[in-house]
C-alpha atoms as a PDB file:
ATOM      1  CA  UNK A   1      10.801   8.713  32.310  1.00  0.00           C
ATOM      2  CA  UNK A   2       7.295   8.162  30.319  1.00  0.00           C
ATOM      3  CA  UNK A   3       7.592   4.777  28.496  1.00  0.00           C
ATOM      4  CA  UNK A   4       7.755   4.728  24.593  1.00  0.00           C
ATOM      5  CA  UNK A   5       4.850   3.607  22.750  1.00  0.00           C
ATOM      6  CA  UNK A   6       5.806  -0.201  21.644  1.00  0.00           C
ATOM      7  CA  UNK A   7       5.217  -0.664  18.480  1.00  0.00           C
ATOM      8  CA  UNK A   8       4.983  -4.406  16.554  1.00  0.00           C
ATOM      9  CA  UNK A   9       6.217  -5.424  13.304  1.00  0.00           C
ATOM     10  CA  UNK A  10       3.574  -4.762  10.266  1.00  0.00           C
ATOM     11  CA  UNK A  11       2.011  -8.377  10.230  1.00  0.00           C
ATOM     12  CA  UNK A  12       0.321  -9.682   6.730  1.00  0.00           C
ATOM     13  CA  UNK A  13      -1.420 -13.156   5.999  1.00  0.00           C
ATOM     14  CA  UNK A  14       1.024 -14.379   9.308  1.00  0.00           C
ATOM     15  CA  UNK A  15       4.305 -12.614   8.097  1.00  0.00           C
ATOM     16  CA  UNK A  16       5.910  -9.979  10.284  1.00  0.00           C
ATOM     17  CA  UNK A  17       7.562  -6.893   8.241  1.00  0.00           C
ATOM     18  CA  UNK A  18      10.168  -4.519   9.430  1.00  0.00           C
ATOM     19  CA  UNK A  19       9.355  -1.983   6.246  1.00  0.00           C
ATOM     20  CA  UNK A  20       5.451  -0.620   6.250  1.00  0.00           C
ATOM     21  CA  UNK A  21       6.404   0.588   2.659  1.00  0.00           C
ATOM     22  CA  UNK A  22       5.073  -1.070  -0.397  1.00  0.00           C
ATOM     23  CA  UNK A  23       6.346  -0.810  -3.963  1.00  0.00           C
ATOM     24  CA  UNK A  24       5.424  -0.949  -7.299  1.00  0.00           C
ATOM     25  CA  UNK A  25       8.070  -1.880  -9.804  1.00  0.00           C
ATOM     26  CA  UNK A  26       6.097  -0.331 -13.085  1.00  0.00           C
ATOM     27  CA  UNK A  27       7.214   3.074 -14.678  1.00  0.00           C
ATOM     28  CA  UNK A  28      11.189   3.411 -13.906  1.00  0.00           C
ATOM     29  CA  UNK A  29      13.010   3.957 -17.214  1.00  0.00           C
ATOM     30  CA  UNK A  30      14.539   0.413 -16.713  1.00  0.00           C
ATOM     31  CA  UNK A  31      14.894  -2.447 -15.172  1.00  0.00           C
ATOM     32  CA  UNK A  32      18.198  -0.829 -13.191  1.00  0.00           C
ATOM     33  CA  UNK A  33      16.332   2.286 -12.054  1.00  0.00           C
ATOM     34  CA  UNK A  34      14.106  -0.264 -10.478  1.00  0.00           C
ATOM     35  CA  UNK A  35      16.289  -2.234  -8.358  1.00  0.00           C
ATOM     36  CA  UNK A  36      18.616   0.659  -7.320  1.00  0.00           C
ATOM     37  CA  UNK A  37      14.860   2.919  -5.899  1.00  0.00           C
ATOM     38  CA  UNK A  38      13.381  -0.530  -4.454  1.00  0.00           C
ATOM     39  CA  UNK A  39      16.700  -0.290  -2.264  1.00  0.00           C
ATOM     40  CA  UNK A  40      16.879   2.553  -1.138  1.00  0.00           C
ATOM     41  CA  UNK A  41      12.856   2.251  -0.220  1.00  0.00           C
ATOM     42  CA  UNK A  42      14.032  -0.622   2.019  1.00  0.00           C
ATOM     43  CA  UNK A  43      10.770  -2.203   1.168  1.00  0.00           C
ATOM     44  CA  UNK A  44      10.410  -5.688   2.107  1.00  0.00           C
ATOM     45  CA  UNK A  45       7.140  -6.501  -0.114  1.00  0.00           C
ATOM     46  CA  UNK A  46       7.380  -5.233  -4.345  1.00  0.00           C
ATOM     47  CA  UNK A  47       3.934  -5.390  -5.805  1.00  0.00           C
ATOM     48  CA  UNK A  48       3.928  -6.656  -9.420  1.00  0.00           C
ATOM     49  CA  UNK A  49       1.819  -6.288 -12.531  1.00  0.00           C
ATOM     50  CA  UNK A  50       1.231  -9.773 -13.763  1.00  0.00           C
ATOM     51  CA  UNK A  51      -0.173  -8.728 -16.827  1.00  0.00           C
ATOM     52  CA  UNK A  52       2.419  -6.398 -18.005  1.00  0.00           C
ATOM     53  CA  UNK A  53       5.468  -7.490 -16.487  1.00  0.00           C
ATOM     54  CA  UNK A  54       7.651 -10.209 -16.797  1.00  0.00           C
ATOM     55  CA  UNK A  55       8.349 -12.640 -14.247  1.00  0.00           C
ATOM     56  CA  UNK A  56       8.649 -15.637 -16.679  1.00  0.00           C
ATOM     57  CA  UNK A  57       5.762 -16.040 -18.591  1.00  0.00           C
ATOM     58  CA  UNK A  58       7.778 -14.736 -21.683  1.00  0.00           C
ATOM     59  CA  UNK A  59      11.398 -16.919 -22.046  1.00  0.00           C
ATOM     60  CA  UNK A  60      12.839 -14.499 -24.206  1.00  0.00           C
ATOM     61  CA  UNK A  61      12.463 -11.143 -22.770  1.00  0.00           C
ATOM     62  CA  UNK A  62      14.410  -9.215 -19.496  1.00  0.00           C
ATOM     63  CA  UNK A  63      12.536 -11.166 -16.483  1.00  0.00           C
ATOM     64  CA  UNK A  64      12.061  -8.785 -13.544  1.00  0.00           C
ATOM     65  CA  UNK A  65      12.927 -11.517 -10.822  1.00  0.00           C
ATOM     66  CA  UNK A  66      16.464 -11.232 -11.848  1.00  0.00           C
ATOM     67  CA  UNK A  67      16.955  -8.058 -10.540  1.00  0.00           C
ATOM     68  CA  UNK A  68      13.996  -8.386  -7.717  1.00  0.00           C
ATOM     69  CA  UNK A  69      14.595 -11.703  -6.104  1.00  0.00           C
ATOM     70  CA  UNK A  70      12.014 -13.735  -4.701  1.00  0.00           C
ATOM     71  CA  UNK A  71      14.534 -14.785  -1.908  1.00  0.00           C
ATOM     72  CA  UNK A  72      15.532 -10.941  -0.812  1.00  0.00           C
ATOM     73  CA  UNK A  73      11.498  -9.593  -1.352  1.00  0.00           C
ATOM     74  CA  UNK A  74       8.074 -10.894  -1.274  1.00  0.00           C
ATOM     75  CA  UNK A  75       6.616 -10.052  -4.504  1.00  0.00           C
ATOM     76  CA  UNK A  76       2.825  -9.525  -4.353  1.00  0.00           C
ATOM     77  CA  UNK A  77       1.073 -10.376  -7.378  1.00  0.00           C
ATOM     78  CA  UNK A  78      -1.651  -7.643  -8.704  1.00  0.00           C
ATOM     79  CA  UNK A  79      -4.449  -8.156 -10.902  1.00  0.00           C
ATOM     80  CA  UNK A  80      -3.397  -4.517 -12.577  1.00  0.00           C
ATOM     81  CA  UNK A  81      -5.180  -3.897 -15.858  1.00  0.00           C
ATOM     82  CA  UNK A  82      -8.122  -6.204 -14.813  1.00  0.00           C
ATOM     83  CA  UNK A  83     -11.668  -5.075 -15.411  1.00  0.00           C
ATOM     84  CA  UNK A  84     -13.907  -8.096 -14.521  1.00  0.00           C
ATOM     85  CA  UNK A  85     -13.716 -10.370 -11.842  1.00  0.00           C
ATOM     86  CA  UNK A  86     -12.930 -13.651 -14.714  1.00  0.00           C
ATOM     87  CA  UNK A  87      -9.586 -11.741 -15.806  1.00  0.00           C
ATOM     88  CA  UNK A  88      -8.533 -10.770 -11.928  1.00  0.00           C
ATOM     89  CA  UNK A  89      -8.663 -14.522 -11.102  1.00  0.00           C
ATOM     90  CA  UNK A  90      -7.618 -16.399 -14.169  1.00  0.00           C
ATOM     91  CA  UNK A  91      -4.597 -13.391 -13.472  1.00  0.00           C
ATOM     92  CA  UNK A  92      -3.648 -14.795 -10.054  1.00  0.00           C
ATOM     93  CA  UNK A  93      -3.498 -18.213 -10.575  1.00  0.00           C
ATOM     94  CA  UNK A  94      -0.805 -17.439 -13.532  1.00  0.00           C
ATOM     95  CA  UNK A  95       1.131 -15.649 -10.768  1.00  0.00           C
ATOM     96  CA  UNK A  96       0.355 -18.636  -8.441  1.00  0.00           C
ATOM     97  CA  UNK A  97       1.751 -21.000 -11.341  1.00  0.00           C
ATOM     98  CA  UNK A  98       4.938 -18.765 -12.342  1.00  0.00           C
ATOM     99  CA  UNK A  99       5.932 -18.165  -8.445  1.00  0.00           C
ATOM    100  CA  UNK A 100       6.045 -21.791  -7.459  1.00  0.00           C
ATOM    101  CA  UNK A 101       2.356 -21.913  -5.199  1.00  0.00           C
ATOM    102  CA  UNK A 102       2.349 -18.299  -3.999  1.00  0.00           C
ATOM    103  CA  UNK A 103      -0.707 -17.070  -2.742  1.00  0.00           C
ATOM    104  CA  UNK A 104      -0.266 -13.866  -1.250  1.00  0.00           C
ATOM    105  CA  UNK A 105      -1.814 -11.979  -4.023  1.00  0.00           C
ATOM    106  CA  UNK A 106      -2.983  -8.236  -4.750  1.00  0.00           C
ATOM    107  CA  UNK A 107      -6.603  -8.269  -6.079  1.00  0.00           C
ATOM    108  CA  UNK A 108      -7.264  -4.980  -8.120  1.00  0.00           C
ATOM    109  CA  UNK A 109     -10.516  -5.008 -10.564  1.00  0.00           C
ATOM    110  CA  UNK A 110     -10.689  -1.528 -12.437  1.00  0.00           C
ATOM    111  CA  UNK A 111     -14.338   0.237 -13.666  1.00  0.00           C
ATOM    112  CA  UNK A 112     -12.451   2.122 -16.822  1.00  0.00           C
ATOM    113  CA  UNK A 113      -9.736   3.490 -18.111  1.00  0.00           C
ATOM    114  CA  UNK A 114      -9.955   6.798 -17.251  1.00  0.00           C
ATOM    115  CA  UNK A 115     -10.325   7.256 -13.646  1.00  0.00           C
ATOM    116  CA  UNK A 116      -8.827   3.930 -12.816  1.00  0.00           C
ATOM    117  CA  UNK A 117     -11.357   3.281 -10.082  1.00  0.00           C
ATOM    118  CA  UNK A 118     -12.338  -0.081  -8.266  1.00  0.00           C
ATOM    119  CA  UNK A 119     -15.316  -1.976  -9.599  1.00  0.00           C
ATOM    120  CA  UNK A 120     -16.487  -3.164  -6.445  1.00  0.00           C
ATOM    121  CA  UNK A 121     -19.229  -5.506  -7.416  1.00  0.00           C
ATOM    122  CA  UNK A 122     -16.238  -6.873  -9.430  1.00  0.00           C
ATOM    123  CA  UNK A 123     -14.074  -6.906  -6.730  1.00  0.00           C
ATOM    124  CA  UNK A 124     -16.489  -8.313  -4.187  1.00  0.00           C
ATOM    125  CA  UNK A 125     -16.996 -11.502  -6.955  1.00  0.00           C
ATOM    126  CA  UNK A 126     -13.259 -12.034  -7.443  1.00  0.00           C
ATOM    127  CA  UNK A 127     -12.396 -11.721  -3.822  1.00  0.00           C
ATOM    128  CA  UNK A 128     -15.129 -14.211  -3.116  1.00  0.00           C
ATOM    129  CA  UNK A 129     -13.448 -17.086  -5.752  1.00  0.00           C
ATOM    130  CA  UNK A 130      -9.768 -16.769  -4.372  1.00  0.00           C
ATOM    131  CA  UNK A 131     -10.279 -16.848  -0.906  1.00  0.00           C
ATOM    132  CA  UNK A 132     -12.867 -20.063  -1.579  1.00  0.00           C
ATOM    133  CA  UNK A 133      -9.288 -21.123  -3.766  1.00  0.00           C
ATOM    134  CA  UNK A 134      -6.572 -20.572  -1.032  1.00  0.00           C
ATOM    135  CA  UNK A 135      -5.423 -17.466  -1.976  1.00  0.00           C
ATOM    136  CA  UNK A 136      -4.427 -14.801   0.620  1.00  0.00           C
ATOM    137  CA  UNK A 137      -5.922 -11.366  -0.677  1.00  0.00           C
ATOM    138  CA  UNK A 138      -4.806  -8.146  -0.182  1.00  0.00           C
ATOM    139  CA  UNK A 139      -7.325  -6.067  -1.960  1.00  0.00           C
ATOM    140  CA  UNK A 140      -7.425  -2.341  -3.666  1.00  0.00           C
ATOM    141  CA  UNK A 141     -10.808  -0.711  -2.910  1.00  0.00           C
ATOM    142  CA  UNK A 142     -13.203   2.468  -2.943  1.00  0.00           C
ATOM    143  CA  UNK A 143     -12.597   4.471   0.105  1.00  0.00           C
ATOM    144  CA  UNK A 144     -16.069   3.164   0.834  1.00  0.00           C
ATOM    145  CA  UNK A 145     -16.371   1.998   4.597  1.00  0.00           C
ATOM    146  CA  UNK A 146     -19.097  -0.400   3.914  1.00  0.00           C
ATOM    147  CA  UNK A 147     -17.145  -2.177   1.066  1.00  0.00           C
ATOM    148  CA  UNK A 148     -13.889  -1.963   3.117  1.00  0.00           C
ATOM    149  CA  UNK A 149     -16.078  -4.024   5.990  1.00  0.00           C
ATOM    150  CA  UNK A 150     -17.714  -6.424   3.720  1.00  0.00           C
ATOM    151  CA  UNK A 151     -13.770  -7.413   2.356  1.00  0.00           C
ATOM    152  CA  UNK A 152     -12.420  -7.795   5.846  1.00  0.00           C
ATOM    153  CA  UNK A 153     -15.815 -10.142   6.486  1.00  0.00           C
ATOM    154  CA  UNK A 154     -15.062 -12.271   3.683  1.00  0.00           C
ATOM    155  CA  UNK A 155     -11.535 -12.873   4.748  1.00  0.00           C
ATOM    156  CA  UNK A 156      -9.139 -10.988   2.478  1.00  0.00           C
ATOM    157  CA  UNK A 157      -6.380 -10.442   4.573  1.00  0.00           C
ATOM    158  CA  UNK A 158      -5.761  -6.895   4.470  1.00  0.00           C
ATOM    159  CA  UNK A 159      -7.655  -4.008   3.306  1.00  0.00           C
ATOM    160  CA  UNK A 160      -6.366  -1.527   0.826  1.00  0.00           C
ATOM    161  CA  UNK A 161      -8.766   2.094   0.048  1.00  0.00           C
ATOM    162  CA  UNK A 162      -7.279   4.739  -2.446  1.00  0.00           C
ATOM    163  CA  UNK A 163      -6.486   7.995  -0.920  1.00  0.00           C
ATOM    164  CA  UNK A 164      -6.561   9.694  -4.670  1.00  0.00           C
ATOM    165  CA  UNK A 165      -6.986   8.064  -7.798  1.00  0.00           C
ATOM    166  CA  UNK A 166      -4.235   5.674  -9.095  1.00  0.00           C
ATOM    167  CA  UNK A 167      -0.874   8.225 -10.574  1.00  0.00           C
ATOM    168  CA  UNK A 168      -2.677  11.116  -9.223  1.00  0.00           C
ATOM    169  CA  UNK A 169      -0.109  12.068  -6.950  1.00  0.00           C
ATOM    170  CA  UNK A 170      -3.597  14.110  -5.101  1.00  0.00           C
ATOM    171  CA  UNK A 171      -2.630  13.123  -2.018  1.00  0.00           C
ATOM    172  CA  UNK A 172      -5.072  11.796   1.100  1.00  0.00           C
ATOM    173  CA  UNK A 173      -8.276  13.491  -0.559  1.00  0.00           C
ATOM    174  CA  UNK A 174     -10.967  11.908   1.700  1.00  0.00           C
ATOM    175  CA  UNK A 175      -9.186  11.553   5.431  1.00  0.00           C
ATOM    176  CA  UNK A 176     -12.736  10.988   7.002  1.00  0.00           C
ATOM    177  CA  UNK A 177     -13.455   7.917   5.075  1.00  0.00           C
ATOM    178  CA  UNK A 178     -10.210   6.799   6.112  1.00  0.00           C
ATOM    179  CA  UNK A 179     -10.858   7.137   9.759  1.00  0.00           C
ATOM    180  CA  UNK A 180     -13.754   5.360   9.233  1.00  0.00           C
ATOM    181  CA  UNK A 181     -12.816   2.755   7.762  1.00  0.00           C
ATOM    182  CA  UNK A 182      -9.722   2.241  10.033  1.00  0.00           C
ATOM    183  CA  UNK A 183     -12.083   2.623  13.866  1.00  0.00           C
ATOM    184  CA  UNK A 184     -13.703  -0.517  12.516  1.00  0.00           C
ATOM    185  CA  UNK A 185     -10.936  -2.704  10.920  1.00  0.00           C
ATOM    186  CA  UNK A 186     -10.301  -5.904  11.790  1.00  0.00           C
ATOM    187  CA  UNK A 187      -7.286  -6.609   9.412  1.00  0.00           C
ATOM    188  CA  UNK A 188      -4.475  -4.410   8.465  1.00  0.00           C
ATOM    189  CA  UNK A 189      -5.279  -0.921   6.013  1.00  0.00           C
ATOM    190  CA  UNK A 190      -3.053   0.087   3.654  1.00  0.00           C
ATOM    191  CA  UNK A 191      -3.329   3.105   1.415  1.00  0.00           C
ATOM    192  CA  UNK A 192      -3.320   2.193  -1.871  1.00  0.00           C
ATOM    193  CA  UNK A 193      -3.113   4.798  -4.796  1.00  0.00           C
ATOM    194  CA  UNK A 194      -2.913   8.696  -5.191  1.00  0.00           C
ATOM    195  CA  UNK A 195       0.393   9.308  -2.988  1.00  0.00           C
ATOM    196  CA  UNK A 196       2.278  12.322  -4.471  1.00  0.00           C
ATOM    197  CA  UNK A 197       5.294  12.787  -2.160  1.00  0.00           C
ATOM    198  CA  UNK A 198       6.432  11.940   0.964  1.00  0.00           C
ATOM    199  CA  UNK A 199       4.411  14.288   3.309  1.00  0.00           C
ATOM    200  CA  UNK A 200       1.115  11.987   1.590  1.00  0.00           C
ATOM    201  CA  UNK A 201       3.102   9.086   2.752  1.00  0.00           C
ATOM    202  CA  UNK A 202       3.724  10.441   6.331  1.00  0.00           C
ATOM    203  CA  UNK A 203      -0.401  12.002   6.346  1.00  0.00           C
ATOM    204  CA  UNK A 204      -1.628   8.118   5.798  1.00  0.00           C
ATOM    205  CA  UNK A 205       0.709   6.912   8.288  1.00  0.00           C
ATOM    206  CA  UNK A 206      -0.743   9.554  11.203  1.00  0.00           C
ATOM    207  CA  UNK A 207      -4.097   8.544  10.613  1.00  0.00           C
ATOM    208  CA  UNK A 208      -3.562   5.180  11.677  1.00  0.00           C
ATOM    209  CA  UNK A 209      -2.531   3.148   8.124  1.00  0.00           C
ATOM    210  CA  UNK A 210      -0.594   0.148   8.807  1.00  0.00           C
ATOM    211  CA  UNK A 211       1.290   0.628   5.744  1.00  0.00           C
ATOM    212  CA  UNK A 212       1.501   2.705   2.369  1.00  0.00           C
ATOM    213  CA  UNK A 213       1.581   1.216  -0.930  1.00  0.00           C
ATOM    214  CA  UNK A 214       2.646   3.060  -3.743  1.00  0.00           C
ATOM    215  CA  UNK A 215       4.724   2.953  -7.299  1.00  0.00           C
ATOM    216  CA  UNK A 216       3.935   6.059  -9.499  1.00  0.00           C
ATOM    217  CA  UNK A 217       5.248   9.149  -6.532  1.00  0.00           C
ATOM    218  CA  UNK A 218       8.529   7.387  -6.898  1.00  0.00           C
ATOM    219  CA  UNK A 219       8.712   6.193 -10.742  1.00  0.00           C
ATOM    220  CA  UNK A 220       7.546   9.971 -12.085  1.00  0.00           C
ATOM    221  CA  UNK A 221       9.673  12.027  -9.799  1.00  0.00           C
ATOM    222  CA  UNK A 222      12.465  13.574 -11.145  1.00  0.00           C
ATOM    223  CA  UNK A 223      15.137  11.723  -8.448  1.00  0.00           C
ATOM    224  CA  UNK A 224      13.424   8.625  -8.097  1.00  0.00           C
ATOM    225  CA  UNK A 225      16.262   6.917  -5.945  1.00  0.00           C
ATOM    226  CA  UNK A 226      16.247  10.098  -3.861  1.00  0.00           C
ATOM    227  CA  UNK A 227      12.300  10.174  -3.562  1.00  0.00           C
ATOM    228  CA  UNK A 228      12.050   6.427  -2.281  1.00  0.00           C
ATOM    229  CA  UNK A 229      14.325   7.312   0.781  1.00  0.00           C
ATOM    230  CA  UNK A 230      12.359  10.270   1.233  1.00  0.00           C
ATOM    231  CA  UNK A 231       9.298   7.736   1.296  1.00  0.00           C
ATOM    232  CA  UNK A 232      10.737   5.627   3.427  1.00  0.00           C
ATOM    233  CA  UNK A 233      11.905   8.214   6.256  1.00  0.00           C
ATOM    234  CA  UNK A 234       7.956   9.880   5.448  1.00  0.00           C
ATOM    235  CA  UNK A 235       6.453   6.118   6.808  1.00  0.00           C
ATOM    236  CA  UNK A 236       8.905   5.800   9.716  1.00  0.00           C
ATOM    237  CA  UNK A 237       8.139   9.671  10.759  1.00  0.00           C
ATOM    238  CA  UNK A 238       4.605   8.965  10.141  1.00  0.00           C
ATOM    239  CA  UNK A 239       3.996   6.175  11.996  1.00  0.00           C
ATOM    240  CA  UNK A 240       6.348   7.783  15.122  1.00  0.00           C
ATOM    241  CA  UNK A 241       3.831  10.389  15.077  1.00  0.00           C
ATOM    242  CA  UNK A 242       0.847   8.494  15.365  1.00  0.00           C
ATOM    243  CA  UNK A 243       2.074   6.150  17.971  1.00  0.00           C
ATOM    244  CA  UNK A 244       3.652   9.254  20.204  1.00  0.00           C
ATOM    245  CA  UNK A 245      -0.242  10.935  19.903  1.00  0.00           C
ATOM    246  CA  UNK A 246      -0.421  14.534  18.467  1.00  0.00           C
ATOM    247  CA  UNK A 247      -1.506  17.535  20.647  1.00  0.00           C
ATOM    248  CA  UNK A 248      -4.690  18.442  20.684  1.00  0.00           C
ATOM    249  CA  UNK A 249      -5.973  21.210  17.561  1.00  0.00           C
ATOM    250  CA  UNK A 250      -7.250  24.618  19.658  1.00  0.00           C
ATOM    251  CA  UNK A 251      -8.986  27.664  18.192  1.00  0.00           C
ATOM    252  CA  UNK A 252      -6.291  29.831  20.467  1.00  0.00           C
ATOM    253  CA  UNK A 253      -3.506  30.382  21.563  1.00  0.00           C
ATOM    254  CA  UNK A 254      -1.079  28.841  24.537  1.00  0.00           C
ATOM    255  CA  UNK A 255       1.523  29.744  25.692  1.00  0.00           C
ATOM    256  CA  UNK A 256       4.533  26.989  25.182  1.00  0.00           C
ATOM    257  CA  UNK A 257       5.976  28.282  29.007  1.00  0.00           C
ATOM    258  CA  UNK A 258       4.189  28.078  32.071  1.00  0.00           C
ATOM    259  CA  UNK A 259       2.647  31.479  33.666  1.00  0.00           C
ATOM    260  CA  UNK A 260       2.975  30.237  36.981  1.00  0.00           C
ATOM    261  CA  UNK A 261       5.945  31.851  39.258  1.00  0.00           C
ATOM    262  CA  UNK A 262       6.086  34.715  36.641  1.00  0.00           C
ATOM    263  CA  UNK A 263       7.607  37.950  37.780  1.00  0.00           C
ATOM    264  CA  UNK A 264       5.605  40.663  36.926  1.00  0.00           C
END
């Protein structure tokens, strides 16, 4: 019997995971909504928006952490709604302040508001000041394979290149960047942005993708509970797939039974 493929935990900044699916925790019609889908994702690590959500920077409003608790999850930090390098950091170390030291953080700088895309000069400046500060960055990118290299260099701790742009639900729209990028990476890549359903999910996981991080395919469908355990059976099928090694593509056809022995 051929042995299986072993397979090790997801790893990040010197943390094994079980789960290589990330979540968001904006968009669900309550606070609820969000616990009950982040279950049934089985997600270890929920991503949150620093700058819109509440995780105790505002006493007298519904706090997130109640229902996403730090002691069940690892919440990762993002920089969402930054647009210049001075926001993104002065936005981390608030999170770093409100979670007790934290400093697994996700570093997102945004060009505009209408295609949602990563200012990388930004990005490269704000990276740059929280690694010098102790932070461990995960970091939302171009799909770029110079940019992605130059982030890994610099020591962010994992890697993280749209597939589509952010709530586009597009799907993997530039796979050959995305090979690229993961032949020469020397820390984890995670997809990050334009996932639209689960066969996206499963897609990112083939190629290679240590993980998939996403909030709006699950929020905006119309059975969120039911579309994070899609999502999470997509990454586990995904990631099967790639370590068991598809067949080959051909231009013709085979035949699935052997010709030898036939009777003719």
């Amino acid at each position: 019997m051929t042995a299986q493929p072993f397979d090790k935990p997801l790893t990040l900044a010197g943390r094994e995971y079980q789960s290589r699916l990330l979540i968001g925790t904006g968009k669900y019609k309550d606070l609820e909504e969000t616990r009950v889908a982040i279950e049934a994702s089985g997600a270890e690590i929920v991503t949150v928006a620093v700058r819109r959500t509440n995780i105790g920077q505002n006493p007298n409003e519904p706090n997130l952490l109640d229902v996403i608790s730090p002691d069940k999850y690892t919440i990762l930090p993002n920089t969402a709604g930054c647009f210049d390098a001075v926001e993104a950091v002065r936005t981390c170390r608030l999170a770093r302040e409100l979670l007790d030291g934290h400093d697994l953080v996700k570093l997102e700088v945004l060009a505009d508001q209408k295609t949602l895309f990563p200012n990388v000069v930004e990005t490269l400046k704000a990276a740059e000041e929280l690694i010098k500060d102790g932070f461990k960055v995960m970091v939302y990118t171009s799909d770029d394979p110079i940019i992605a290299r130059q982030l890994a260099q610099m020591g962010c701790v994992a890697v993280m290149p749209l597939a589509g742009l952010i709530g586009s639900g597009l799907g993997i729209c530039n796979p050959y960047n995305l090979q690229i990028i993961l032949e020469e990476a020397t820390v984890p890549v995670l997809v990050d942005a334009g996932v639209g359903t689960a066969s996206d999910a499963a897609i990112a996981m083939e190629l290679g993708c240590e993980a998939v991080l996403m909030n709006s395919a699950i929020a905006h469908a119309q059975h969120p509970v039911l579309m994070a355990e899609a999502m999470k059976h997509a990454i586990i099928a995904g990631r099967q797939a790639f370590l068991a090694g598809r067949m080959p593509r051909k231009l013709y056809a085979q035949a699935s039974s052997p010709l030898d022995g036939l009777i003719r």
